[in-house]
Protein backbone atom coordinates (compact mmCIF):
# COMPACT_ATOMS: atom_id res chain seq x y z
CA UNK A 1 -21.60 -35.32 2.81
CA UNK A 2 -24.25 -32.96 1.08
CA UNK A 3 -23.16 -29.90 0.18
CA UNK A 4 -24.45 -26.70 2.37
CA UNK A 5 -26.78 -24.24 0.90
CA UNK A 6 -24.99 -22.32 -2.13
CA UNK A 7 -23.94 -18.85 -1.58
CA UNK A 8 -26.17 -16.98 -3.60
CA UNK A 9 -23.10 -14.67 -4.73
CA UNK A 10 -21.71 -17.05 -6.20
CA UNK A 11 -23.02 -18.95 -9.01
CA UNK A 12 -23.73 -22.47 -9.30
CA UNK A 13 -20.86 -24.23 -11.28
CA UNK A 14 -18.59 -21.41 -11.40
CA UNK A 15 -14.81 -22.40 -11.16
CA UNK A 16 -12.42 -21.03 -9.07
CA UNK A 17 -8.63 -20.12 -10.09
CA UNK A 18 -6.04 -22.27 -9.35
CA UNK A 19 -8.75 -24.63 -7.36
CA UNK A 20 -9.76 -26.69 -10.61
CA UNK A 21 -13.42 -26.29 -10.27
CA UNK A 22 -15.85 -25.74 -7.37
CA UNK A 23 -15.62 -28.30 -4.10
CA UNK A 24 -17.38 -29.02 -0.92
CA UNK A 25 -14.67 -27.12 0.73
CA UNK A 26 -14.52 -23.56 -0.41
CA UNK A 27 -18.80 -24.08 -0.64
CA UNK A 28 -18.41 -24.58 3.07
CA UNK A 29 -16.17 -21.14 3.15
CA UNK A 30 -18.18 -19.48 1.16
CA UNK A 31 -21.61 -20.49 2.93
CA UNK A 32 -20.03 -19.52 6.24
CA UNK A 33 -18.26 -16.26 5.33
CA UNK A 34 -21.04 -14.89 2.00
CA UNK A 35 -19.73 -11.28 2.67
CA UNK A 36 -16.98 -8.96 1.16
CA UNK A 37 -14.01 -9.96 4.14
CA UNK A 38 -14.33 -7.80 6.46
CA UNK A 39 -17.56 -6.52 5.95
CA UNK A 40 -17.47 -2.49 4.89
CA UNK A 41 -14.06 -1.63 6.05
CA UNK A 42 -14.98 1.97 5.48
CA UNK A 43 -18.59 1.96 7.11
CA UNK A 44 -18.65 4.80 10.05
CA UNK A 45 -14.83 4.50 10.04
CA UNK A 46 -12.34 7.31 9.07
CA UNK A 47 -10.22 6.92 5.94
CA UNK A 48 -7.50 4.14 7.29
CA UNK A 49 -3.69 5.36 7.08
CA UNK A 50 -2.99 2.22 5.53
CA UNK A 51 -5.14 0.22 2.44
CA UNK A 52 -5.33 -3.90 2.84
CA UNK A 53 -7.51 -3.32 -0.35
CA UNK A 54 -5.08 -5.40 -2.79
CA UNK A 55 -5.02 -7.92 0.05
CA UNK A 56 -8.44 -8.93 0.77
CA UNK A 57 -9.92 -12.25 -0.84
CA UNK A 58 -13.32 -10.34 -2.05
CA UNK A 59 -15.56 -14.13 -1.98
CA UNK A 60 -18.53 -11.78 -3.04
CA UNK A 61 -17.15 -12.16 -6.78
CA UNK A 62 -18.40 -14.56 -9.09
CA UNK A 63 -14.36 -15.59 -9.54
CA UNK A 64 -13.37 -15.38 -5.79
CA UNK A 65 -9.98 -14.45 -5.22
CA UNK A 66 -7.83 -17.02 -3.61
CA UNK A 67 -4.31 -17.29 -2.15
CA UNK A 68 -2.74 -20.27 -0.95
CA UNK A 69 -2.06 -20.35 2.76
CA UNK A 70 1.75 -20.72 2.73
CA UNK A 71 3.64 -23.59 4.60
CA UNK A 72 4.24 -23.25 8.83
CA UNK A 73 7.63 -23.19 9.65
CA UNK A 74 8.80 -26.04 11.59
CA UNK A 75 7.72 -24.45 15.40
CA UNK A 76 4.20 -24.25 14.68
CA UNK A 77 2.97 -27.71 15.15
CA UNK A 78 -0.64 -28.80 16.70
CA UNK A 79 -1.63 -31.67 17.69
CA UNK A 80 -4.16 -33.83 15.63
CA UNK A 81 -7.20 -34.20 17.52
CA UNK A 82 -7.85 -37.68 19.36
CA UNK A 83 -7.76 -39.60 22.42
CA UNK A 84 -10.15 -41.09 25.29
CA UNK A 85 -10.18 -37.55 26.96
CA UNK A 86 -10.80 -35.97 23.13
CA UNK A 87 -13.66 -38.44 22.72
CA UNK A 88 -15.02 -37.94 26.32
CA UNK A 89 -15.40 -34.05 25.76
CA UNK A 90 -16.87 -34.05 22.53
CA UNK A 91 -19.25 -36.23 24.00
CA UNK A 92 -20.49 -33.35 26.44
CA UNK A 93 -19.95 -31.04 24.08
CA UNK A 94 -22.71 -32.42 21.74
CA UNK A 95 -25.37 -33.87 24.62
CA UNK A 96 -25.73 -30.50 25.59
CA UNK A 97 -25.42 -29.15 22.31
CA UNK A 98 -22.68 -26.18 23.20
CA UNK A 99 -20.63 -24.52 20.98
CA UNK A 100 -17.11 -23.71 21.45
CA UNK A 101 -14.69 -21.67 20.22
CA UNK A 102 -12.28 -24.63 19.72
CA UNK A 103 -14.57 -25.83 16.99
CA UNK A 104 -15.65 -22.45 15.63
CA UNK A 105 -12.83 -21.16 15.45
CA UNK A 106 -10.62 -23.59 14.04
CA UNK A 107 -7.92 -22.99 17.08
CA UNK A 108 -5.14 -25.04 16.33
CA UNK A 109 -5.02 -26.18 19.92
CA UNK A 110 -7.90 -28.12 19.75
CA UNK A 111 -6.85 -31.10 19.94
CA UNK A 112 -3.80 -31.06 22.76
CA UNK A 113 -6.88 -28.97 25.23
CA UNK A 114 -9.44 -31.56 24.25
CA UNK A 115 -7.50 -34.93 25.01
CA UNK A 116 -6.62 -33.11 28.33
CA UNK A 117 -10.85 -32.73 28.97
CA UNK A 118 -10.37 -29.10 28.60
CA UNK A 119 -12.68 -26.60 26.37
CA UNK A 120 -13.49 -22.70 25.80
CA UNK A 121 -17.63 -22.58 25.84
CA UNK A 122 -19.19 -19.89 23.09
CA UNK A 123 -22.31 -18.79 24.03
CA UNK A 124 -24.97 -16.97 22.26
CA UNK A 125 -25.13 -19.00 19.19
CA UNK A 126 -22.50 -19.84 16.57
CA UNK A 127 -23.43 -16.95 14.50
CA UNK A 128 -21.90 -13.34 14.55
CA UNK A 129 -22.72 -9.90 13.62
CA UNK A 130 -19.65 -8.82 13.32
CA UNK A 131 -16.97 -9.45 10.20
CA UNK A 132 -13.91 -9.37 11.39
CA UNK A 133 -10.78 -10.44 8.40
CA UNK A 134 -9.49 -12.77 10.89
CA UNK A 135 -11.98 -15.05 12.19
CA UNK A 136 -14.01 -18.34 11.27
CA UNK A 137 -16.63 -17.71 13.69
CA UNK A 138 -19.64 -17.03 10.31
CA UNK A 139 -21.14 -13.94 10.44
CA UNK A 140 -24.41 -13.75 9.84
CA UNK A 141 -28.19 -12.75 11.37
CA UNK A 142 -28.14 -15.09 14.77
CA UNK A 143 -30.97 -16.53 16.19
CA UNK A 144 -32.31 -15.47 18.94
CA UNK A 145 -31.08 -16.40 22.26
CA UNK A 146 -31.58 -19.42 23.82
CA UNK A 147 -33.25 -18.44 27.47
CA UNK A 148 -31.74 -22.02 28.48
CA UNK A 149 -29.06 -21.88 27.89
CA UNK A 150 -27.20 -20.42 31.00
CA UNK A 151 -28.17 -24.12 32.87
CA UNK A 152 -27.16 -26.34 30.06
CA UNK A 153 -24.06 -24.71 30.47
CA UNK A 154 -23.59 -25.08 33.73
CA UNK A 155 -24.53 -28.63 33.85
CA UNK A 156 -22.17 -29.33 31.28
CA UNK A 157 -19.47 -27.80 33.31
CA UNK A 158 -19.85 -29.69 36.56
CA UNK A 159 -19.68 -33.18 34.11
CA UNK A 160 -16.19 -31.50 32.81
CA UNK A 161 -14.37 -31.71 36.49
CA UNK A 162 -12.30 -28.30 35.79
CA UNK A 163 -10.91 -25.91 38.17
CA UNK A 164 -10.65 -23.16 35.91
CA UNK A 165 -13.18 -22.74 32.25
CA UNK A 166 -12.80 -20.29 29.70
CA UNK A 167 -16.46 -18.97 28.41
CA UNK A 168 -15.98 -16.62 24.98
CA UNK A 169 -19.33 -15.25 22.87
CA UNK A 170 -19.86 -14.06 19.41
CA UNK A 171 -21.04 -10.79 19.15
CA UNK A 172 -24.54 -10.07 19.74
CA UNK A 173 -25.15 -6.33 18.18
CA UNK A 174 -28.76 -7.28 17.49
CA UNK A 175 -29.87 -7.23 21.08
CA UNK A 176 -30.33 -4.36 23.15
CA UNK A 177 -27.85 -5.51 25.51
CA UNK A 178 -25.66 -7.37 23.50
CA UNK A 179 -26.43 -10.16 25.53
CA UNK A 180 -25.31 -9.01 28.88
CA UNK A 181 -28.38 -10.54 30.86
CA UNK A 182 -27.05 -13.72 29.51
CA UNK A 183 -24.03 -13.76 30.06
CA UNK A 184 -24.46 -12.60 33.82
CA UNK A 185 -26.93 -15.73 34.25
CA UNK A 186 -24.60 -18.34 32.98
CA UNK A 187 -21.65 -16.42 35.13
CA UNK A 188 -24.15 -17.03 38.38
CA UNK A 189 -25.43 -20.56 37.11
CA UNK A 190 -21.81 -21.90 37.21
CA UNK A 191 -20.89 -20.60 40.40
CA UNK A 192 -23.70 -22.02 41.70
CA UNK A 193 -23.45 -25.80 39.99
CA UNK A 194 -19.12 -25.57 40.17
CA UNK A 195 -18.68 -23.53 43.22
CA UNK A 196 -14.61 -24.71 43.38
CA UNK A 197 -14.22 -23.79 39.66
CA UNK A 198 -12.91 -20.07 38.68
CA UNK A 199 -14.42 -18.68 35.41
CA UNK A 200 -12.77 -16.95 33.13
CA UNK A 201 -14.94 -14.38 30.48
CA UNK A 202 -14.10 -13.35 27.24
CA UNK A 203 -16.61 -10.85 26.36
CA UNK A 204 -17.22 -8.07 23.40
CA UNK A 205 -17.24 -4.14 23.66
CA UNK A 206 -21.26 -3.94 24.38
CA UNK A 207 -20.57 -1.13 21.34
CA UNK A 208 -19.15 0.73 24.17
CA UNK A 209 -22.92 0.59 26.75
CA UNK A 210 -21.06 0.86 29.98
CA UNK A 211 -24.54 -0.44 31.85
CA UNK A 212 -24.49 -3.07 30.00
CA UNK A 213 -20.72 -4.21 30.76
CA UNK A 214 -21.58 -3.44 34.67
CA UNK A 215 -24.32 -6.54 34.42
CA UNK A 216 -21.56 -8.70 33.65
CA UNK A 217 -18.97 -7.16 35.83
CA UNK A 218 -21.66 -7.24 39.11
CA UNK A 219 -21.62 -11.36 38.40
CA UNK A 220 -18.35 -11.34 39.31
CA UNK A 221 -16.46 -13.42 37.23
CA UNK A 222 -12.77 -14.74 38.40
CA UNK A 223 -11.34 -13.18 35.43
CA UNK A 224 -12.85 -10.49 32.60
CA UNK A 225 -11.16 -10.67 29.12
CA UNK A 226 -11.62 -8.76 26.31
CA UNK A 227 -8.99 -8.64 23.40
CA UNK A 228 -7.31 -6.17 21.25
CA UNK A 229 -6.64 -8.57 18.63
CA UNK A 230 -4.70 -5.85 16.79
CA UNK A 231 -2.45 -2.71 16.74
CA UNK A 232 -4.46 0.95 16.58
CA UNK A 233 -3.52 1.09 12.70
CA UNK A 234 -4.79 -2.07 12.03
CA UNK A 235 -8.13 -2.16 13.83
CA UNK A 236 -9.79 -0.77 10.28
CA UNK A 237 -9.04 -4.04 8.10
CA UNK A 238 -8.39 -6.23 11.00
CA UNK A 239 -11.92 -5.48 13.18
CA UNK A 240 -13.96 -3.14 11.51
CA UNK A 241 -16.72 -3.15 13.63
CA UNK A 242 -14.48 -2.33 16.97
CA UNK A 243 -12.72 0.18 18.05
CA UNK A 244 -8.95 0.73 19.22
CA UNK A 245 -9.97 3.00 22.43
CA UNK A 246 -12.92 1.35 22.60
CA UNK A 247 -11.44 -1.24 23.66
CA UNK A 248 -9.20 0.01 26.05
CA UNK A 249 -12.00 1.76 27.76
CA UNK A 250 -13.41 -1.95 28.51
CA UNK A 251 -10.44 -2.67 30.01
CA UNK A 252 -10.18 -0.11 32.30
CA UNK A 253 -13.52 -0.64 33.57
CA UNK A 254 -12.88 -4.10 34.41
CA UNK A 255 -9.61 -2.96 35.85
CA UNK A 256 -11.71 -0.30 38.00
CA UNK A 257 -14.08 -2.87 39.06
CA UNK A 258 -12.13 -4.60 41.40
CA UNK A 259 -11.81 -7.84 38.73
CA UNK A 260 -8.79 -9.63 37.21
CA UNK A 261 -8.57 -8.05 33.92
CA UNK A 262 -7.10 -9.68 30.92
CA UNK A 263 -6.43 -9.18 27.33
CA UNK A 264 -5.10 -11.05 24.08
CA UNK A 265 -3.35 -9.71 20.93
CA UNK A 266 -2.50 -11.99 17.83
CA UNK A 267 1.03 -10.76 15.52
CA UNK A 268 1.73 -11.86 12.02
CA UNK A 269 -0.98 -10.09 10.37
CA UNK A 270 0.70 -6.59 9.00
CA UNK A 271 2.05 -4.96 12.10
CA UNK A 272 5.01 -3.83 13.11
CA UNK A 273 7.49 -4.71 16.25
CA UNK A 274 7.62 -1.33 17.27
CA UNK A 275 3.36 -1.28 17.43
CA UNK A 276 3.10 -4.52 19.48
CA UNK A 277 5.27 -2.72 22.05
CA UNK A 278 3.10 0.67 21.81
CA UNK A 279 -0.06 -1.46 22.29
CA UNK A 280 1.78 -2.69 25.45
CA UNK A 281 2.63 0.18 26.50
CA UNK A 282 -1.02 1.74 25.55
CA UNK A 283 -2.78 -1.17 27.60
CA UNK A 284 -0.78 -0.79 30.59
CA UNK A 285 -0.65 3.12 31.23
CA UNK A 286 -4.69 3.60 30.21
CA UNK A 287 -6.25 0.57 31.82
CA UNK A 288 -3.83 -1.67 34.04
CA UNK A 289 -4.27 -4.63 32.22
CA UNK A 290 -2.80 -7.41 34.42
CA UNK A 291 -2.92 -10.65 31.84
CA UNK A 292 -1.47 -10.44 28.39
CA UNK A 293 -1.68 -13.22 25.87
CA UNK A 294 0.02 -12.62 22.40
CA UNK A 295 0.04 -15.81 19.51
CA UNK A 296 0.39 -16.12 16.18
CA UNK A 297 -2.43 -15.27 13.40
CA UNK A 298 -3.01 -18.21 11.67
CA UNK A 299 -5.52 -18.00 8.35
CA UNK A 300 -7.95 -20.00 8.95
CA UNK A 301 -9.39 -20.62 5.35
CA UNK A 302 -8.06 -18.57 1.81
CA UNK A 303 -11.05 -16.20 2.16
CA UNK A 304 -9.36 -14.50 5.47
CA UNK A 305 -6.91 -11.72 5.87
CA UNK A 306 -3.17 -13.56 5.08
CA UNK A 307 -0.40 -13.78 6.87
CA UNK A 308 1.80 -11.29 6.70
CA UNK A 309 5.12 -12.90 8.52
CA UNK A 310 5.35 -15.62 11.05
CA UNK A 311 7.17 -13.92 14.31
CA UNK A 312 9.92 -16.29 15.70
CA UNK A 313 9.75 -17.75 19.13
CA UNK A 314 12.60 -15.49 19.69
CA UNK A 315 10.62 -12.23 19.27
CA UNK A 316 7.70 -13.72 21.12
CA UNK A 317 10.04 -13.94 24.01
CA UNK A 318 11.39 -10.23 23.45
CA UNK A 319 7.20 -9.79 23.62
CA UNK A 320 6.87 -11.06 27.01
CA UNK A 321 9.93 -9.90 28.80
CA UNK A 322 9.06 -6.20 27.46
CA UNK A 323 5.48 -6.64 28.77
CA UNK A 324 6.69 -7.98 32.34
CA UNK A 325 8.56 -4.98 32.22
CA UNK A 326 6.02 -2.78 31.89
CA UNK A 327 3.98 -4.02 34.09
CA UNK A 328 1.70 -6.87 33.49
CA UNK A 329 1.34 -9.67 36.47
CA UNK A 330 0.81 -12.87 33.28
CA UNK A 331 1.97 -12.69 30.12
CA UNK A 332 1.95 -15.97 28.06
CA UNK A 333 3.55 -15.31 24.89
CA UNK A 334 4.64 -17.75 22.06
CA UNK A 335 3.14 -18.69 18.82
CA UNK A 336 0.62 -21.08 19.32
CA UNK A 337 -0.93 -19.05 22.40
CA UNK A 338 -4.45 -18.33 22.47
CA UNK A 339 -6.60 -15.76 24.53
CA UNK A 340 -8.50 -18.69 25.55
CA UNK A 341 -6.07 -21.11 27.02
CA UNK A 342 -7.15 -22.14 30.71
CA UNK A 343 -5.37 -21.07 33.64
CA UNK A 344 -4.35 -24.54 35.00
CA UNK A 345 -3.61 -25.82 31.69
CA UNK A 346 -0.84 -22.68 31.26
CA UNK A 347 0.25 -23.49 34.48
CA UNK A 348 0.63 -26.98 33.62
CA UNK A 349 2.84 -26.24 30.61
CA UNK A 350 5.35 -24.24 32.33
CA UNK A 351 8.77 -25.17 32.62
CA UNK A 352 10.37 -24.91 35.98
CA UNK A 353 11.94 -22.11 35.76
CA UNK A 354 8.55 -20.29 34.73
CA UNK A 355 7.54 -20.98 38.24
CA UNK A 356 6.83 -17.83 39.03
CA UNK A 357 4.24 -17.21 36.43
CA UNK A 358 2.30 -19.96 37.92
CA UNK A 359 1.91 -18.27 41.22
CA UNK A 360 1.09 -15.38 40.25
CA UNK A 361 -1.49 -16.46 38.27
CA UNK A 362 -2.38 -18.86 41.17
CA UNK A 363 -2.75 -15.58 43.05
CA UNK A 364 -4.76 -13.69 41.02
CA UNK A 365 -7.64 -16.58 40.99
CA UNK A 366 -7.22 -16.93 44.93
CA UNK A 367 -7.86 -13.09 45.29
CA UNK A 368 -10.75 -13.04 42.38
CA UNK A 369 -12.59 -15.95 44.40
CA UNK A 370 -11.84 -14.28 47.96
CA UNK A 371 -14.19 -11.11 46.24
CA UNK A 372 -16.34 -13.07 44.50
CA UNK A 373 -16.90 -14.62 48.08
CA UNK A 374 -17.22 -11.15 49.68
């Protein structure tokens, strides 16, 4: 395989410490993430409380900074991807050329969702404006969107079978609506072409445009995500671009609108127990929140934000029966949990004694498509 297109930060032939000389892998890093990490951390943004400055792997260096990602303890296992169901989806994926956040992302779950002929759908493109020290979605200048591709999506969909799909975007900043007009067409396109299937959105902030977040709330979608990803002190280093309150005013829209509102947080990356329980606590008194996902950060490549600890399954449980608590209907918490793990998959992992999880969730998507009938 060719090497991609050189970063132009970096010179040709320049070795990298500890790596023994360039390779088609960190190019690949480099071509996908050729900024600072995390963009301008302090860009529009107070001075943080807290500086990540030793911490961040600066790939805009002509000697990139590099840390090995440390070893998983023995709970975090994925499986490899593979299978007649893995084979069948990838398939669809690529005759109707989507994108998904499985791939972009590099979610560890990709191959256990895909062999069960499950998928999260990105739209928008593959490219992001945003920079966040986290993800392994590129960032970049995106093309512009593609006016079809609300029915490819849809068509794609009613191949797939599902009862329940997961659609996520990168973040559009470049167009006036941050892509709203889209995302409310594919929303209507695959209610039309999947009438029996619930959809589940996991949108941006709009940079806060409440008129454009009402296009995509009047669509109606089953369920309305849109994640934290991080405690308030973190947001700086963590999602530079976003904001803490920001966010939680999204959420309380959604929450006023009548729609199944949802949310996802990811632990391991520099907070604290005590924040994780504020944020729950935050989320629940200022916008209602009624679905809570919390996982593990996982680096995806050496030129992202490391890990700070890996939280034990035994915390993750203290997570989720503080949350319940507090309030929330769903809370799936554990460290391999993603925002963007279907409904009826969840539901299908569930021990027994979880039963009541499952109807509740089974619930909230009969209620979401009695309104969106209404």
């Amino acid at each position: 395989m060719p090497d991609p297109t050189p970063n132009p930060n970096v010179p040709a032939g320049t070795a990298i410490p500890g790596i023994g000389g360039p390779s088609a892998a960190i190019a690949r890093t480099l071509a996908r993430h050729p900024r600072a990490l995390g963009g301008d951390t302090a860009r529009n943004l107070d001075r943080p409380a807290v500086s990540l400055t030793g911490m961040v792997l600066n790939n805009a260096d002509p000697a990139p900074q590099q840390l090995r990602i440390g070893r998983k303890p023995p709970w975090l296992r994925a499986k490899v991807p593979g299978g007649e169901g893995y084979v069948r989806l990838k398939a669809v994926v690529d005759e109707y050329r989507l994108h998904t956040v499985c791939q972009e992302a590099a979610c560890p779950n990709m191959g256990e969702c895909w062999s069960r002929g499950t998928a999260t759908i990105m739209i928008l493109g593959d490219t992001c404006t945003r920079s966040c020290g986290f993800c392994n979605v590129k960032t970049g200048r995106p093309l512009p969107p593609d006016a079809d591709e609300p029915r490819r999506v849809a068509e794609s969909l009613a191949l797939m079978n599902l009862k329940h799909v997961v659609i996520t975007c990168v973040d559009r900043d470049d167009l006036p609506d941050g892509g709203a007009s889209i995302w409310a067409e594919t929303i209507r396109r695959v209610h039309d072409r999947c009438p029996s299937m619930s959809v589940e959105c996991l949108i941006g902030d709009f940079k806060g445009d409440a008129a454009a977040l009402q296009v995509v709330i009047d669509a109606k979608p089953e369920i309305l995500a849109h994640n934290l990803e991080t405690v308030r002190r973190m947001h700086p280093a963590v999602r530079p671009q976003a904001r803490y309150d920001r966010t939680i005013e999204v959420l309380r829209r959604i929450q006023d609108a009548g729609l199944v509102s949802k949310t996802g947080i990811m632990v391991g990356i520099g907070e604290r127990d005590d924040e994780v329980l504020g944020l729950i606590d935050d989320v629940r008194a200022e916008a209602a929140t009624q679905i809570l996902t919390i996982g593990q950060y996982l680096q995806p490549t050496r030129n992202h934000l490391p890990i700070d600890r890996w939280v034990t399954p035994d915390q993750f449980v203290e997570y989720k029966r503080y949350a319940l608590q507090r309030g929330f209907a769903v809370v799936e918490s554990g460290p391999l949990v993603r925002s963007s793990y279907h409904a009826e998959e969840q539901a299908e992992r569930l021990a027994p004694e979880r039963r009541e999880t499952v109807e509740m969730m089974t619930r909230l998507l009969d209620d979401a498509r009695g309104r969106r009938g209404s």
